[in-house]
N, C-alpha and C. Protein backbone atom coordinates (compact mmCIF):
# COMPACT_ATOMS: atom_id res chain seq x y z
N UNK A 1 39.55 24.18 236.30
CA UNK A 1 39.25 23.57 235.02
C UNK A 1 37.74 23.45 234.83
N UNK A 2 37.44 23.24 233.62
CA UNK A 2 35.74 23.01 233.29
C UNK A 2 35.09 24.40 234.01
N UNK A 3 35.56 25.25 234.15
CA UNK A 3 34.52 26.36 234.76
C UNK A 3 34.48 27.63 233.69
N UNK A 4 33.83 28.47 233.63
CA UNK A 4 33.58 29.69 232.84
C UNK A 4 33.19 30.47 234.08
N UNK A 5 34.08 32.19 234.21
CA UNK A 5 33.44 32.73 235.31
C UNK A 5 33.42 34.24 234.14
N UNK A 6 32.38 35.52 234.62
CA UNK A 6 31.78 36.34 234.17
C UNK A 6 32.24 37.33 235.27
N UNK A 7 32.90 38.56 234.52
CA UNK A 7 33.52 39.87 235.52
C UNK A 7 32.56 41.04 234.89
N UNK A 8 31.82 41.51 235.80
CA UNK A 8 31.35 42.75 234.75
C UNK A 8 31.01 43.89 235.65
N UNK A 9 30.62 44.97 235.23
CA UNK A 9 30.64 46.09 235.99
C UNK A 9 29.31 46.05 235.73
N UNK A 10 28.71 46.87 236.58
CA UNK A 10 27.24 47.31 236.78
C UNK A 10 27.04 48.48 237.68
N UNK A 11 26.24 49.41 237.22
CA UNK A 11 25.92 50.23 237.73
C UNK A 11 25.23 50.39 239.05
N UNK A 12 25.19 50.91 240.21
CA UNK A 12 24.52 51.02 241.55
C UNK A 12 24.81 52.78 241.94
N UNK A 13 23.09 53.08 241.72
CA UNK A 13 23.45 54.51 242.36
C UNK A 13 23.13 54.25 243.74
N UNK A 14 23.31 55.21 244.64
CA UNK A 14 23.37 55.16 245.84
C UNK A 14 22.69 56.36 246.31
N UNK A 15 22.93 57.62 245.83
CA UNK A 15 22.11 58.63 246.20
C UNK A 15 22.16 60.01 245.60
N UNK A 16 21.01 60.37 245.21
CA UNK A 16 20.75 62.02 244.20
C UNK A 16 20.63 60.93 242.61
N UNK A 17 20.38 62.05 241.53
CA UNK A 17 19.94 61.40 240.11
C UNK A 17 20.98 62.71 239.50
N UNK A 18 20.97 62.07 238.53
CA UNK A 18 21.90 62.92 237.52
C UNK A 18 21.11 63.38 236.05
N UNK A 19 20.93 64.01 235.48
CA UNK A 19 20.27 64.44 234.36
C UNK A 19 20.94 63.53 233.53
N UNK A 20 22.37 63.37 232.77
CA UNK A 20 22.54 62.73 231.49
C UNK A 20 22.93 61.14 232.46
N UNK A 21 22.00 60.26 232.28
CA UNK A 21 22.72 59.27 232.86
C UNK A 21 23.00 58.05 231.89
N UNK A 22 24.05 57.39 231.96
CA UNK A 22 24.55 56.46 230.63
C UNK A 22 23.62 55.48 230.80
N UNK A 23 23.12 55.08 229.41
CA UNK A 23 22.51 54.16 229.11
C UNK A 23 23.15 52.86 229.56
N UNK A 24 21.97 52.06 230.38
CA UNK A 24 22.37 50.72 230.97
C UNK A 24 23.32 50.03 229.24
N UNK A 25 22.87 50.51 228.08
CA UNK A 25 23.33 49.50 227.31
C UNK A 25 24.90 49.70 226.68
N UNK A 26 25.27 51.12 227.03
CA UNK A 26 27.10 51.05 227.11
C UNK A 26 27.30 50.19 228.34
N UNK A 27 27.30 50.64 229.62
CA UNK A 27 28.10 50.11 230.85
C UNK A 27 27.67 48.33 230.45
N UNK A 28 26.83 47.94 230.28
CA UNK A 28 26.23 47.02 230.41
C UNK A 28 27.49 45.97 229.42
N UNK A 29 27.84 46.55 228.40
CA UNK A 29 28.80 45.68 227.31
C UNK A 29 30.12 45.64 228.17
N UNK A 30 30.62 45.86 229.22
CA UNK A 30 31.67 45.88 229.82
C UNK A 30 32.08 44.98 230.77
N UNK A 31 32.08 43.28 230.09
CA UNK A 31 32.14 41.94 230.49
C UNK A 31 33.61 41.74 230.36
N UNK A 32 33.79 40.45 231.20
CA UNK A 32 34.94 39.72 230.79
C UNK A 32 34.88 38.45 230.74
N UNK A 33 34.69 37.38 230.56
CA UNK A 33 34.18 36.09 230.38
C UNK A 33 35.85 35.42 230.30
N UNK A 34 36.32 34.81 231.12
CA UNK A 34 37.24 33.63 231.58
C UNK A 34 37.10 31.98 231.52
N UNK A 35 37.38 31.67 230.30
CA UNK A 35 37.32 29.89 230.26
C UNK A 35 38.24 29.41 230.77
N UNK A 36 38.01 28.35 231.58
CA UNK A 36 39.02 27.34 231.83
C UNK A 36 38.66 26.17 231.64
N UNK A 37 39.38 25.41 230.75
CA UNK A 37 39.23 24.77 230.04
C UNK A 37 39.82 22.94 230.58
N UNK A 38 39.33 22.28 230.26
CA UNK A 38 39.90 21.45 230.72
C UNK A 38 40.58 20.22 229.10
N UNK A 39 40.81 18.45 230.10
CA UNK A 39 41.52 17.85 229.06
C UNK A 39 39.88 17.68 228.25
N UNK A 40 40.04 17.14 226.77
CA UNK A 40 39.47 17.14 225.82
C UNK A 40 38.84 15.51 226.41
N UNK A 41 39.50 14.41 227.07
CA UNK A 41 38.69 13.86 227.36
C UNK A 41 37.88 13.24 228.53
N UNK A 42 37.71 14.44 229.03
CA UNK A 42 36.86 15.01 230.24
C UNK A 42 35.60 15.04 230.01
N UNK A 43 34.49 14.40 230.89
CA UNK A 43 33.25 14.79 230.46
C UNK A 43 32.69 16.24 231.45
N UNK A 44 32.21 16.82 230.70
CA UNK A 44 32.03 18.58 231.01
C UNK A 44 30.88 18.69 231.07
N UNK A 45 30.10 19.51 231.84
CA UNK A 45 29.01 19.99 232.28
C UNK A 45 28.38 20.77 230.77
N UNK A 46 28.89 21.65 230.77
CA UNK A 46 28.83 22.29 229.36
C UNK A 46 29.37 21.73 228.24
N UNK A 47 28.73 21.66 227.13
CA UNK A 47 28.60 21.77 226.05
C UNK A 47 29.97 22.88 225.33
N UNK A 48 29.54 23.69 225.43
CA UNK A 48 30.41 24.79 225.14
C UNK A 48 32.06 24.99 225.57
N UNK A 49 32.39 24.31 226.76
CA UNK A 49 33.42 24.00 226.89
C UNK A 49 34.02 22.42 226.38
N UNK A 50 33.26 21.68 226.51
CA UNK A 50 33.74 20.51 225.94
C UNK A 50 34.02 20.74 224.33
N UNK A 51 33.64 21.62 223.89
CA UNK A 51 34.08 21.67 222.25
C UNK A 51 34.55 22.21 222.42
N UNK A 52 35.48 23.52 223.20
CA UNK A 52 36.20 24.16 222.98
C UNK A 52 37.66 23.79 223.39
N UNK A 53 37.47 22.99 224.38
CA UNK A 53 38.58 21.95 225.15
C UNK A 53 39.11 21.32 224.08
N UNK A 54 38.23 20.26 223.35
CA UNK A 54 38.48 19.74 222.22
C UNK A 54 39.19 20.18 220.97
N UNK A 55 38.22 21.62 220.57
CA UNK A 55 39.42 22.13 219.18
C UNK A 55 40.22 22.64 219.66
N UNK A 56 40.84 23.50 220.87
CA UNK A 56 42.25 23.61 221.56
C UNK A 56 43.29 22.78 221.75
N UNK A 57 42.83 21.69 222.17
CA UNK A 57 43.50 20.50 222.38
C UNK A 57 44.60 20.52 221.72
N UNK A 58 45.96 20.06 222.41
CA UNK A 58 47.34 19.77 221.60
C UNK A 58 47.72 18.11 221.51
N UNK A 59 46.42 17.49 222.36
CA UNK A 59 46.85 16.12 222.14
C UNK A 59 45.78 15.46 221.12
N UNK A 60 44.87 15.93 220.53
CA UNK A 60 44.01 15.92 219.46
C UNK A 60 44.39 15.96 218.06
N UNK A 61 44.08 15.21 216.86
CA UNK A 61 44.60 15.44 215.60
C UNK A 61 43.21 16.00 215.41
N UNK A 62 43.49 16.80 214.01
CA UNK A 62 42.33 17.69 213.40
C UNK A 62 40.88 16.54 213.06
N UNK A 63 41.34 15.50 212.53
CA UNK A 63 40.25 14.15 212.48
C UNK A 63 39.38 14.22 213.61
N UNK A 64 40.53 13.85 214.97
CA UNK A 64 39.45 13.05 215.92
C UNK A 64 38.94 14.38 215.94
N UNK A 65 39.08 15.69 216.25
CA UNK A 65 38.32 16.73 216.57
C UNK A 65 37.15 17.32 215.69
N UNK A 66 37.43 16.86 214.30
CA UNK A 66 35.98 16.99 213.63
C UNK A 66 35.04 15.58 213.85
N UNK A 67 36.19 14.56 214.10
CA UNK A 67 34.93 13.39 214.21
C UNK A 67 34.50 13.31 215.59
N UNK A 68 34.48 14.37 216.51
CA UNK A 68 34.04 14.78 217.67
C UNK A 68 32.59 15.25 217.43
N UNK A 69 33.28 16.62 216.92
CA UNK A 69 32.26 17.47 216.53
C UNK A 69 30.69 16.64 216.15
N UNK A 70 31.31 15.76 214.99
CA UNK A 70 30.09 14.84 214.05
C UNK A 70 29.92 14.17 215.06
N UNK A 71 30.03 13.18 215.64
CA UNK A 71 29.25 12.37 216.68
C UNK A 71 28.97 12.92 217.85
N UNK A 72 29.35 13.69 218.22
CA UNK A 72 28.90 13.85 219.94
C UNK A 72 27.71 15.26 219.79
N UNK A 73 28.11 15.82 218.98
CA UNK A 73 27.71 17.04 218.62
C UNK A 73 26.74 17.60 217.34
N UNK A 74 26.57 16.69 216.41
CA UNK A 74 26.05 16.33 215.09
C UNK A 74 25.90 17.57 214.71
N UNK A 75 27.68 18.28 214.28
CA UNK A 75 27.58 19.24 213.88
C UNK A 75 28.13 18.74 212.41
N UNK A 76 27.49 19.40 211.36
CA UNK A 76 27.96 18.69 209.58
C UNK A 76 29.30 19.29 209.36
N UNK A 77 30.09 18.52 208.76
CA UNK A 77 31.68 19.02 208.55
C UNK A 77 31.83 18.92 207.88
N UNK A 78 31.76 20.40 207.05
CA UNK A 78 31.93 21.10 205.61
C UNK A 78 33.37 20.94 205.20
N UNK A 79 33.36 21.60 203.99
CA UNK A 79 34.29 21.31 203.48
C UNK A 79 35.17 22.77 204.63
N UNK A 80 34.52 23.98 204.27
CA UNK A 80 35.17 24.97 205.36
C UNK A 80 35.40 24.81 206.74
N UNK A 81 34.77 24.14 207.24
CA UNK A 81 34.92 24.05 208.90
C UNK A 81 36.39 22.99 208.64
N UNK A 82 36.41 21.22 207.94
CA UNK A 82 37.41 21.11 207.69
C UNK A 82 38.73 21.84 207.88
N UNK A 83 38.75 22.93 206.63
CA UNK A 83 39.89 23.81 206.07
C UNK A 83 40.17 24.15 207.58
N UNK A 84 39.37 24.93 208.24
CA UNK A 84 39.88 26.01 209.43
C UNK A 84 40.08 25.20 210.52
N UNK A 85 39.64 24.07 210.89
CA UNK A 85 39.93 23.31 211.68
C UNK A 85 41.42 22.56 211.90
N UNK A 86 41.70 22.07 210.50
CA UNK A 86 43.04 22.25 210.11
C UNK A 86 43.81 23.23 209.85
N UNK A 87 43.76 23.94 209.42
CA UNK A 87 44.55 25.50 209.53
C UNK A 87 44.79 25.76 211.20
N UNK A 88 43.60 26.01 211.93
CA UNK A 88 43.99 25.92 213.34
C UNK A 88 45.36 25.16 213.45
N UNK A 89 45.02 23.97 213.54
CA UNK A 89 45.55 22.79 213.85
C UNK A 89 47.36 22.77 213.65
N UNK A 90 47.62 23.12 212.51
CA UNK A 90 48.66 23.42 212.14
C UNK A 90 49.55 24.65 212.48
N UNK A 91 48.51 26.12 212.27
CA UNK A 91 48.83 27.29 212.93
C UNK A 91 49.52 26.49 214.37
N UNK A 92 48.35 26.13 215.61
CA UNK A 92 49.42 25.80 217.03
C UNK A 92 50.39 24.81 216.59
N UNK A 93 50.31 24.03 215.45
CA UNK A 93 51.68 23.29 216.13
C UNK A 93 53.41 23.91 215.35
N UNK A 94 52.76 24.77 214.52
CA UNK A 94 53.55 25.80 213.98
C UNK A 94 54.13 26.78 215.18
N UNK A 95 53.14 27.35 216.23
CA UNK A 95 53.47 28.57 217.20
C UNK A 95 54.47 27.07 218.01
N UNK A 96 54.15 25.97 218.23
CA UNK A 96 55.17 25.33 219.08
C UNK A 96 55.96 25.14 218.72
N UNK A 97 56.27 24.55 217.75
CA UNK A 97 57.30 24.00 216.34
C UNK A 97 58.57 25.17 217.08
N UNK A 98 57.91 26.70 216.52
CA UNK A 98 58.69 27.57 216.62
C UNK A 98 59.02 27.90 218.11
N UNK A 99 58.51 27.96 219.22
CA UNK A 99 58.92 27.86 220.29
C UNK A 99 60.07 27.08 221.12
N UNK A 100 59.81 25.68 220.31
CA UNK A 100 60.66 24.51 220.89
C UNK A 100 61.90 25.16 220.15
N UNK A 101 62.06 25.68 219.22
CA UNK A 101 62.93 26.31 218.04
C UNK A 101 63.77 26.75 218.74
N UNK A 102 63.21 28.03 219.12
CA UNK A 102 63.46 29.26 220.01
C UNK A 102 64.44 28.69 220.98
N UNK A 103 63.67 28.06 221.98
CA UNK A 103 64.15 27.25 223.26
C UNK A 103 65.60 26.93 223.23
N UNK A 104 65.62 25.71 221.93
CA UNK A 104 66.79 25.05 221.43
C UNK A 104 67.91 26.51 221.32
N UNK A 105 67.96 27.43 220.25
CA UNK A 105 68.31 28.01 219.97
C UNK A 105 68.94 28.70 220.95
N UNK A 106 68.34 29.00 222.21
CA UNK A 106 68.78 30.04 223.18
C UNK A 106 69.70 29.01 224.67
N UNK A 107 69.30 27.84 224.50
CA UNK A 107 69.89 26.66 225.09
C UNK A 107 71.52 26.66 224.98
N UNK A 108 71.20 26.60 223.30
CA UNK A 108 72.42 26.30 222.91
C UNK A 108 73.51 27.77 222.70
N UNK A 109 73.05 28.77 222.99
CA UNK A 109 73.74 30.04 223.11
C UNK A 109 73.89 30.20 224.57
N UNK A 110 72.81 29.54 225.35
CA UNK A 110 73.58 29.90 226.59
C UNK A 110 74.79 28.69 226.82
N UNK A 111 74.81 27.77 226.85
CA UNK A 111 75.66 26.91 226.41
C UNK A 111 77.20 26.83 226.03
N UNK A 112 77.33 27.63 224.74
CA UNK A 112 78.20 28.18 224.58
C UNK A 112 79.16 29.42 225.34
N UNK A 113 78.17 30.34 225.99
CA UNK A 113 78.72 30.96 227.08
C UNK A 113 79.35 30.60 227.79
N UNK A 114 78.52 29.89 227.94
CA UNK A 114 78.94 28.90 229.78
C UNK A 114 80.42 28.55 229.10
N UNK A 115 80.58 27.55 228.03
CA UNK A 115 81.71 27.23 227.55
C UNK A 115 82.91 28.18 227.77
N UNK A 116 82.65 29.13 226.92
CA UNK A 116 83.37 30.38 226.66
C UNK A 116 83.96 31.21 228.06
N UNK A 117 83.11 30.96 228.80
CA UNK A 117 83.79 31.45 230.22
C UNK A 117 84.76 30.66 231.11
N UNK A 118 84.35 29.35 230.82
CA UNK A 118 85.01 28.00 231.93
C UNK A 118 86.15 27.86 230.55
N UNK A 119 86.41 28.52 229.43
CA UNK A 119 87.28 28.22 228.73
C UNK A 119 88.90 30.18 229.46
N UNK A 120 87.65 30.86 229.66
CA UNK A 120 88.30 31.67 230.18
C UNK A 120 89.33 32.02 230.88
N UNK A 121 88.20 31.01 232.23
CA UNK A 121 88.79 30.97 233.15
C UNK A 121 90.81 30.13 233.35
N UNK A 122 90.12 28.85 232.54
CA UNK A 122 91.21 27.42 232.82
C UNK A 122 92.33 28.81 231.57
N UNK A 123 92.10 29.22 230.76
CA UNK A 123 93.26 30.38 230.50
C UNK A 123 94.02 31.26 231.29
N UNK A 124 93.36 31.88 232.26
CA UNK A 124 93.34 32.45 233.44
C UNK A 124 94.72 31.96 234.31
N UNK A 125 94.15 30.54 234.69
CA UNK A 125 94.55 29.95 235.36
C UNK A 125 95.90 29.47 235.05
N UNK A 126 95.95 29.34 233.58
CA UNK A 126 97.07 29.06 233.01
C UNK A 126 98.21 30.76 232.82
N UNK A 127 97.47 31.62 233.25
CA UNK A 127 98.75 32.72 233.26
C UNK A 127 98.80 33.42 231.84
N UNK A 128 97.61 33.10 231.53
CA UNK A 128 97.80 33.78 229.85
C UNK A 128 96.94 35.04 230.24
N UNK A 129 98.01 36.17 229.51
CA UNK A 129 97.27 37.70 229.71
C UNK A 129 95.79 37.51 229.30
N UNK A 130 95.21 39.13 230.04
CA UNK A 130 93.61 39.21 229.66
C UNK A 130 93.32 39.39 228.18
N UNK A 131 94.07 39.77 227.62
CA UNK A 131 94.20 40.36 226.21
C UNK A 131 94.03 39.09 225.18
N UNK A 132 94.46 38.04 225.00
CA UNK A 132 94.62 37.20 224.72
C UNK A 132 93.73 36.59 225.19
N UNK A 133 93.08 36.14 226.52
CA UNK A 133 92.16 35.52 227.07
C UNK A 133 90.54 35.87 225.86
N UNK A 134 90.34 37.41 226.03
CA UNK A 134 89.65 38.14 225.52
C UNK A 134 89.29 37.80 224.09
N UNK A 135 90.68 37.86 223.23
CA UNK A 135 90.94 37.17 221.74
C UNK A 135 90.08 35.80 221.73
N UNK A 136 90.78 34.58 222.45
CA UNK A 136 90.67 33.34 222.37
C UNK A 136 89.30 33.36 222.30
N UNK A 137 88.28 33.70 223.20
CA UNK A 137 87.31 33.30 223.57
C UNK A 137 85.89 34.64 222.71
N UNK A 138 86.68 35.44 221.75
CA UNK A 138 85.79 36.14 221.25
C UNK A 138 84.66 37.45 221.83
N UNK A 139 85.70 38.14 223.08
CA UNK A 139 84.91 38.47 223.90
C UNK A 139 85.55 40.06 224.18
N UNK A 140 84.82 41.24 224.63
CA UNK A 140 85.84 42.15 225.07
C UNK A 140 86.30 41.93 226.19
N UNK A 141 87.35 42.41 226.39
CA UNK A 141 88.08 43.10 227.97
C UNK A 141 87.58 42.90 229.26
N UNK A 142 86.45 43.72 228.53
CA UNK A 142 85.63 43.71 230.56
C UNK A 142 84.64 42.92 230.13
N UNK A 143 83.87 41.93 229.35
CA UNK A 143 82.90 40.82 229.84
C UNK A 143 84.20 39.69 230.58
N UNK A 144 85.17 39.47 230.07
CA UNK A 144 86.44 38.67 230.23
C UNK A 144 86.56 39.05 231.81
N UNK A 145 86.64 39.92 231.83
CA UNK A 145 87.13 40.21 233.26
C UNK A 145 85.85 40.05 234.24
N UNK A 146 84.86 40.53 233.75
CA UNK A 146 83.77 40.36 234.31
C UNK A 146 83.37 38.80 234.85
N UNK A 147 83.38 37.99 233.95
CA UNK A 147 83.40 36.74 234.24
C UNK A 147 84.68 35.97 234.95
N UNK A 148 85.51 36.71 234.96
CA UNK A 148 86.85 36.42 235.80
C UNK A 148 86.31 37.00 237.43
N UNK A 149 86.19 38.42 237.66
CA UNK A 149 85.51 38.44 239.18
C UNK A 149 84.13 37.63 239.69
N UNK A 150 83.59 37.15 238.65
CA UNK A 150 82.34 36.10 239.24
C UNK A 150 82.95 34.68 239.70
N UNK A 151 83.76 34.40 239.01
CA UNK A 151 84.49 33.24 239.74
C UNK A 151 85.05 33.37 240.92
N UNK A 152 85.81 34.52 240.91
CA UNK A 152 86.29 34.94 241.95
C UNK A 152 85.37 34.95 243.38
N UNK A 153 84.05 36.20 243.11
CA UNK A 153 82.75 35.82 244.39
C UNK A 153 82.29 34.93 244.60
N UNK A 154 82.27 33.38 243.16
CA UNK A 154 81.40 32.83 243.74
C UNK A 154 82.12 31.35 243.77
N UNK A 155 83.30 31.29 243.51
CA UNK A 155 84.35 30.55 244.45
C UNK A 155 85.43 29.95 245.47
C-alpha cells in the first residue's frame, strides 16, 4: 500500500555499434508505473497518492472528496471538476450496484439447481421413472441422470 513502483526497459549495449540505432526516445516511452494505493484516511508520503486514494475511495461520498481536495490540497472546485467527480462517483457505485446484481442473480440460479437436483434425487428415491424425474424438474435425460451418478460417487 502507499507505494508507486516504475518497470521500464532500457537499453544496455554490451558490445560492437550498429549503424541505425533506436532513438533513446522510442525505447525510453516503454514504462509501466504501478499504484498501490492505500485507505483514503491514511496519511501518505505522497501527495499524489493521497488524492488518488481519496477520489477512488468506495468509503468516501463525492462531498468529503472534493472537500478534501479544497482543504488539504487548495485545489478550486469548479463547477466541472464537481460534475466529474460525481459522475465518477456514481459510475463505481453503478459498476457495484451491478455486480452485487450479478452475484445475487447467479446465487440464486445456482440455488435453484441445487434445488432441482435434491428434488431429483428424493424422486429417484421414490421409484419414479427417469422420464418423469426429467419432466418434473425441467431438465433433460442425461443432466437427470448425470446428477443421479454424482450422488451415487459422492455418497
Amino acid at each position: 500500500e502507499n507505494s508507486i513502483f516504475r518497470y521500464r526497459i532500457a537499453e544496455d549495449l554490451f558490445a560492437g555499434k550498429t549503424k541505425e540505432r533506436e532513438q533513446r526516445q522510442h525505447y525510453d516511452m516503454m514504462t509501466a508505473l504501478i499504484l498501490c494505493l492505500g485507505q483514503p484516511e491514511e496519511e501518505k508520503e505522497n501527495c499524489a497518492l493521497d488524492i488518488l486514494s481519496s477520489l477512488l475511495s468506495e468509503k468516501l461520498t463525492a462531498k468529503q472528496k472534493l472537500l478534501k481536495l479544497k482543504e488539504k490540497y487548495h485545489i478550486p472546485i469548479t463547477q466541472q471538476l464537481d460534475e466529474e467527480v460525481s459522475l465518477m462517483c456514481n459510475l463505481s457505485k453503478g459498476i457495484k450496484d451491478s455486480g452485487i446484481a450479478i452475484g445475487r442473480e447467479e446465487g440464486l440460479e445456482e440455488g435453484q439447481e441445487l434445488e432441482k437436483k435434491a428434488t431429483a434425487r428424493r424422486l429417484r428415491k421414490m421409484g419414479m421413472p427417469l422420464e418423469l424425474i426429467a419432466q418434473s424438474v425441467e431438465r433433460g435425460e442425461e443432466t437427470v441422470l448425470k446428477w443421479l451418478s454424482e450422488e451415487e460417487t459422492t455418497g
